[in-house]
Protein backbone atom coordinates (compact mmCIF):
# COMPACT_ATOMS: atom_id res chain seq x y z
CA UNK A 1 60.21 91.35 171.95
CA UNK A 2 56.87 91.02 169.87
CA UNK A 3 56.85 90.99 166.14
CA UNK A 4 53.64 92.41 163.55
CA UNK A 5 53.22 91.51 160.74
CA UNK A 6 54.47 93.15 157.91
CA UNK A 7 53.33 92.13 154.77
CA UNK A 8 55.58 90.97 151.73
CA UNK A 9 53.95 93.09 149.16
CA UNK A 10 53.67 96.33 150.57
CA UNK A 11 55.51 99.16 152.33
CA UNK A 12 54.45 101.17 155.20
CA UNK A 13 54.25 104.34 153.11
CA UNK A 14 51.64 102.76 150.51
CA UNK A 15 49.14 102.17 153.80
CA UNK A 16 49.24 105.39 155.27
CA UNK A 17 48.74 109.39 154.55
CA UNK A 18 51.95 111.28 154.08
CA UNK A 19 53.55 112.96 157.35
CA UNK A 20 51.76 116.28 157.15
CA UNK A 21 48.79 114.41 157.37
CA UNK A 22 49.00 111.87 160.42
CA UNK A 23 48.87 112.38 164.03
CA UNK A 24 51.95 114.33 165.55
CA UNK A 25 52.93 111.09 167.43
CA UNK A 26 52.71 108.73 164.36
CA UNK A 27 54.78 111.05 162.46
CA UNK A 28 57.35 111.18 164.64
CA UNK A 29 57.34 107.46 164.38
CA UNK A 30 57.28 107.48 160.82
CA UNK A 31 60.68 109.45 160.48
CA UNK A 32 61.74 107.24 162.74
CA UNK A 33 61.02 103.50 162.81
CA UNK A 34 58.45 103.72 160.02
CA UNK A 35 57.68 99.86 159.99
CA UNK A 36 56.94 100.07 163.98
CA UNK A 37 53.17 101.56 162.08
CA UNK A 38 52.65 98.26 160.84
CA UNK A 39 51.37 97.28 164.52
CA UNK A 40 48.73 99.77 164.36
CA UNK A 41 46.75 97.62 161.48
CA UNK A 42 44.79 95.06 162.14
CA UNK A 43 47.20 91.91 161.28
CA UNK A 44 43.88 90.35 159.75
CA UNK A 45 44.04 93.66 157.31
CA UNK A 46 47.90 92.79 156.13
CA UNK A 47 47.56 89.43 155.66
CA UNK A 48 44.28 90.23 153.44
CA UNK A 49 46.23 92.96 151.18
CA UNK A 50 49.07 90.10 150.83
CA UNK A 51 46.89 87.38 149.84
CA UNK A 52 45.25 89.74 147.68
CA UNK A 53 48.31 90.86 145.53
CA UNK A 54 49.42 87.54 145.13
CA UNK A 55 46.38 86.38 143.84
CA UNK A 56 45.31 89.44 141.84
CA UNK A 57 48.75 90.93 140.64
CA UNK A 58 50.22 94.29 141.07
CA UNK A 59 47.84 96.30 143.33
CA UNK A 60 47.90 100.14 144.68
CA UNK A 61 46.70 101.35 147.65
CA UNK A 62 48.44 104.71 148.31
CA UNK A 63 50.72 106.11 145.56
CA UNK A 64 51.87 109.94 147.21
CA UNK A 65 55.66 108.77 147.34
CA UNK A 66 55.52 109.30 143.66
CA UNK A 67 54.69 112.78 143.77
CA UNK A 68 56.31 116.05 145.04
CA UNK A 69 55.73 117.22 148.53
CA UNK A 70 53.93 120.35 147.04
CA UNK A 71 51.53 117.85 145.30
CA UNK A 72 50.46 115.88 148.56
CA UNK A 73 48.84 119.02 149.77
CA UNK A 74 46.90 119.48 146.89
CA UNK A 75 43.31 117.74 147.55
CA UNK A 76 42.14 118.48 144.40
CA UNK A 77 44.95 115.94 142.47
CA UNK A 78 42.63 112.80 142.31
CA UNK A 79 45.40 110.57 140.79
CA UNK A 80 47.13 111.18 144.07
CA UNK A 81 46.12 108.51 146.35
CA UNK A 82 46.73 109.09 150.01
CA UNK A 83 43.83 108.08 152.29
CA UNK A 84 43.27 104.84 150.77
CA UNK A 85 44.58 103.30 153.77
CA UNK A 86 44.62 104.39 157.38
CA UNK A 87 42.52 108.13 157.53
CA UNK A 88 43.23 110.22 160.73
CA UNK A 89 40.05 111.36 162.67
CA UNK A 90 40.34 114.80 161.39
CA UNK A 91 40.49 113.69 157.88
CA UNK A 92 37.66 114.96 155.80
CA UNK A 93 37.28 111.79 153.43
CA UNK A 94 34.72 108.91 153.98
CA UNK A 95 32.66 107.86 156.64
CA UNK A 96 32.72 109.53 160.22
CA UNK A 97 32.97 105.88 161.74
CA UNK A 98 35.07 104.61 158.33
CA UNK A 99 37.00 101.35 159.07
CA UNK A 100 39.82 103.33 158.03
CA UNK A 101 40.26 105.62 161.00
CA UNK A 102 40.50 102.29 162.74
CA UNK A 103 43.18 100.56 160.93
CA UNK A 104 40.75 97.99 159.57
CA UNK A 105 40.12 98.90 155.84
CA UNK A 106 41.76 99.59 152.65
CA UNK A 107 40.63 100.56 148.55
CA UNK A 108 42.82 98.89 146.99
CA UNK A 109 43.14 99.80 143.14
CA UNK A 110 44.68 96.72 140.76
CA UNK A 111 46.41 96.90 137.57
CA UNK A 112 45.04 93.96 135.77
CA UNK A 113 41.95 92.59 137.93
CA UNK A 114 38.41 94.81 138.32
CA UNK A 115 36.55 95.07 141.62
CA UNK A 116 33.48 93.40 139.98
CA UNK A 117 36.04 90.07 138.80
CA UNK A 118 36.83 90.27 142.71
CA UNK A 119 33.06 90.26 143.18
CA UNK A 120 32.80 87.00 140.91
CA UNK A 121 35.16 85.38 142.78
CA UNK A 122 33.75 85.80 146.21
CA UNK A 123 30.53 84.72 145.04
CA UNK A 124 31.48 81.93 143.25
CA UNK A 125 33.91 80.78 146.45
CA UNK A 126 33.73 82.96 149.81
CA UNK A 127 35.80 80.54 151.49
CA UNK A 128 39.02 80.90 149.80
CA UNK A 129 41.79 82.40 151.86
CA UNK A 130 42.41 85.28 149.82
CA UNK A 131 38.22 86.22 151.75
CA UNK A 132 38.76 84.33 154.96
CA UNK A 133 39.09 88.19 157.00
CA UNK A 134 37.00 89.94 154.89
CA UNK A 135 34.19 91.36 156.88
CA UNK A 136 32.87 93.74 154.36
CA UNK A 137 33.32 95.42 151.51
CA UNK A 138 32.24 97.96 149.59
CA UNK A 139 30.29 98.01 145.69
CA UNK A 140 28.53 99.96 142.97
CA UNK A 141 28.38 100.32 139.16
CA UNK A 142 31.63 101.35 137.89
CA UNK A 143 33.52 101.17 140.89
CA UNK A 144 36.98 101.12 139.82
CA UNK A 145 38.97 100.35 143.18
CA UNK A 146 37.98 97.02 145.87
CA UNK A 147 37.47 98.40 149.53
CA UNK A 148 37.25 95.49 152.29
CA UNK A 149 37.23 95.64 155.66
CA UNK A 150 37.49 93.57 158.93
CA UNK A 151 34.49 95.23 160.23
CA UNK A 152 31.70 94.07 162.62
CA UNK A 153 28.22 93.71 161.95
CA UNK A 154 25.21 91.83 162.31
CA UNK A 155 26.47 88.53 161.09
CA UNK A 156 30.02 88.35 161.58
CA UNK A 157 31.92 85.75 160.24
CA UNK A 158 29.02 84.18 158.92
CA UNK A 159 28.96 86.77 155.70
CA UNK A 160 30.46 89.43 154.18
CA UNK A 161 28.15 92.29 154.36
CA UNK A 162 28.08 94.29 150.91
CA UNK A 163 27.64 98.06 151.50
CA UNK A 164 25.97 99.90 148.46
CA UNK A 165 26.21 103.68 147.72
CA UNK A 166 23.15 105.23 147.77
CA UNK A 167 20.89 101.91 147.26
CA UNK A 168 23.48 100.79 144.35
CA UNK A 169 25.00 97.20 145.18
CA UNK A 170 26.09 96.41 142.01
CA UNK A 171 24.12 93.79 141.33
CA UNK A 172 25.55 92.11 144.81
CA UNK A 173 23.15 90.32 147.42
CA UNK A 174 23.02 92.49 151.10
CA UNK A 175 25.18 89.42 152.18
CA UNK A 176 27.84 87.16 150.50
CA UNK A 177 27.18 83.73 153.01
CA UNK A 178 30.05 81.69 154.10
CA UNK A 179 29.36 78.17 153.68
């Protein structure tokens, strides 16, 4: 029997939409075996998150379990975080090719560390462990939550490609080189 990788920090409720959300199979999984959804990251994504939280301190991604089941339908609650992680096809948030629909991608928000600290410390050292998977991420004034990704492009595992919103970076070069 295979084994995924489930991370230490992190249940499989805080990495994915709630029920009335997901796929009809994946639901049915979720009332089920709800850890067997841990296979459907990427294991690269997990170990990131992990590595992450240890290094950063108390972290969320999704937060809906903390809410009524009235308020998960509600779009319009912005303090209710539920596609931070994995984002079903259908979903209406983000990208049309967003890593998320993929399994490769989360925002995470932290209590006591800023995306732009994260920033600094990539720049400063790339090739800590806590970055070794990170493919991209995302970054723009104010940003208050730190998207990565295991994405592909152009230079692969040579760089983390920084993806601005409209033209902002940040401050952050196009690439963040691995040396």
């Amino acid at each position: 029997m295979s084994h995924s990788f489930v991370p230490e920090h992190f249940f499989i409720h805080e990495l994915v939409p709630p029920p009335a959300f997901m796929p009809e199979n994946m639901r049915k999984v979720f009332y089920a075996t709800p850890k067997k959804l841990f296979r459907c990251f990427d294991p690269k994504v997990l170990l990131t998150v992990d590595l992450l939280r240890k290094r950063y301190g108390r972290c969320v991604v999704n937060n809906w379990t903390a809410f009524s089941e009235a308020d998960h339908n509600d779009l319009s609650q912005n303090h209710i975080f539920r596609f931070s992680g994995f984002r079903p096809w259908d979903c209406e948030e983000g990208a049309t090719l967003s890593e998320h629909r993929l399994f490769r991608a989360l925002d995470c928000k932290f209590a006591e560390t800023s995306p732009a600290e994260i920033w600094e410390d990539m720049q400063r050292d790339i090739n800590r462990k806590e970055f070794e998977h990170i493919q991209r991420i995302e970054a723009f004034d104010g940003m208050s939550w730190f998207h990565f990704d295991t994405g592909q492009h152009e230079w692969f595992g040579k760089a983390v490609r920084v993806i601005p919103y409209y033209g902002n970076r940040a401050g952050l070069p196009e690439y963040i080189k691995r040396g």
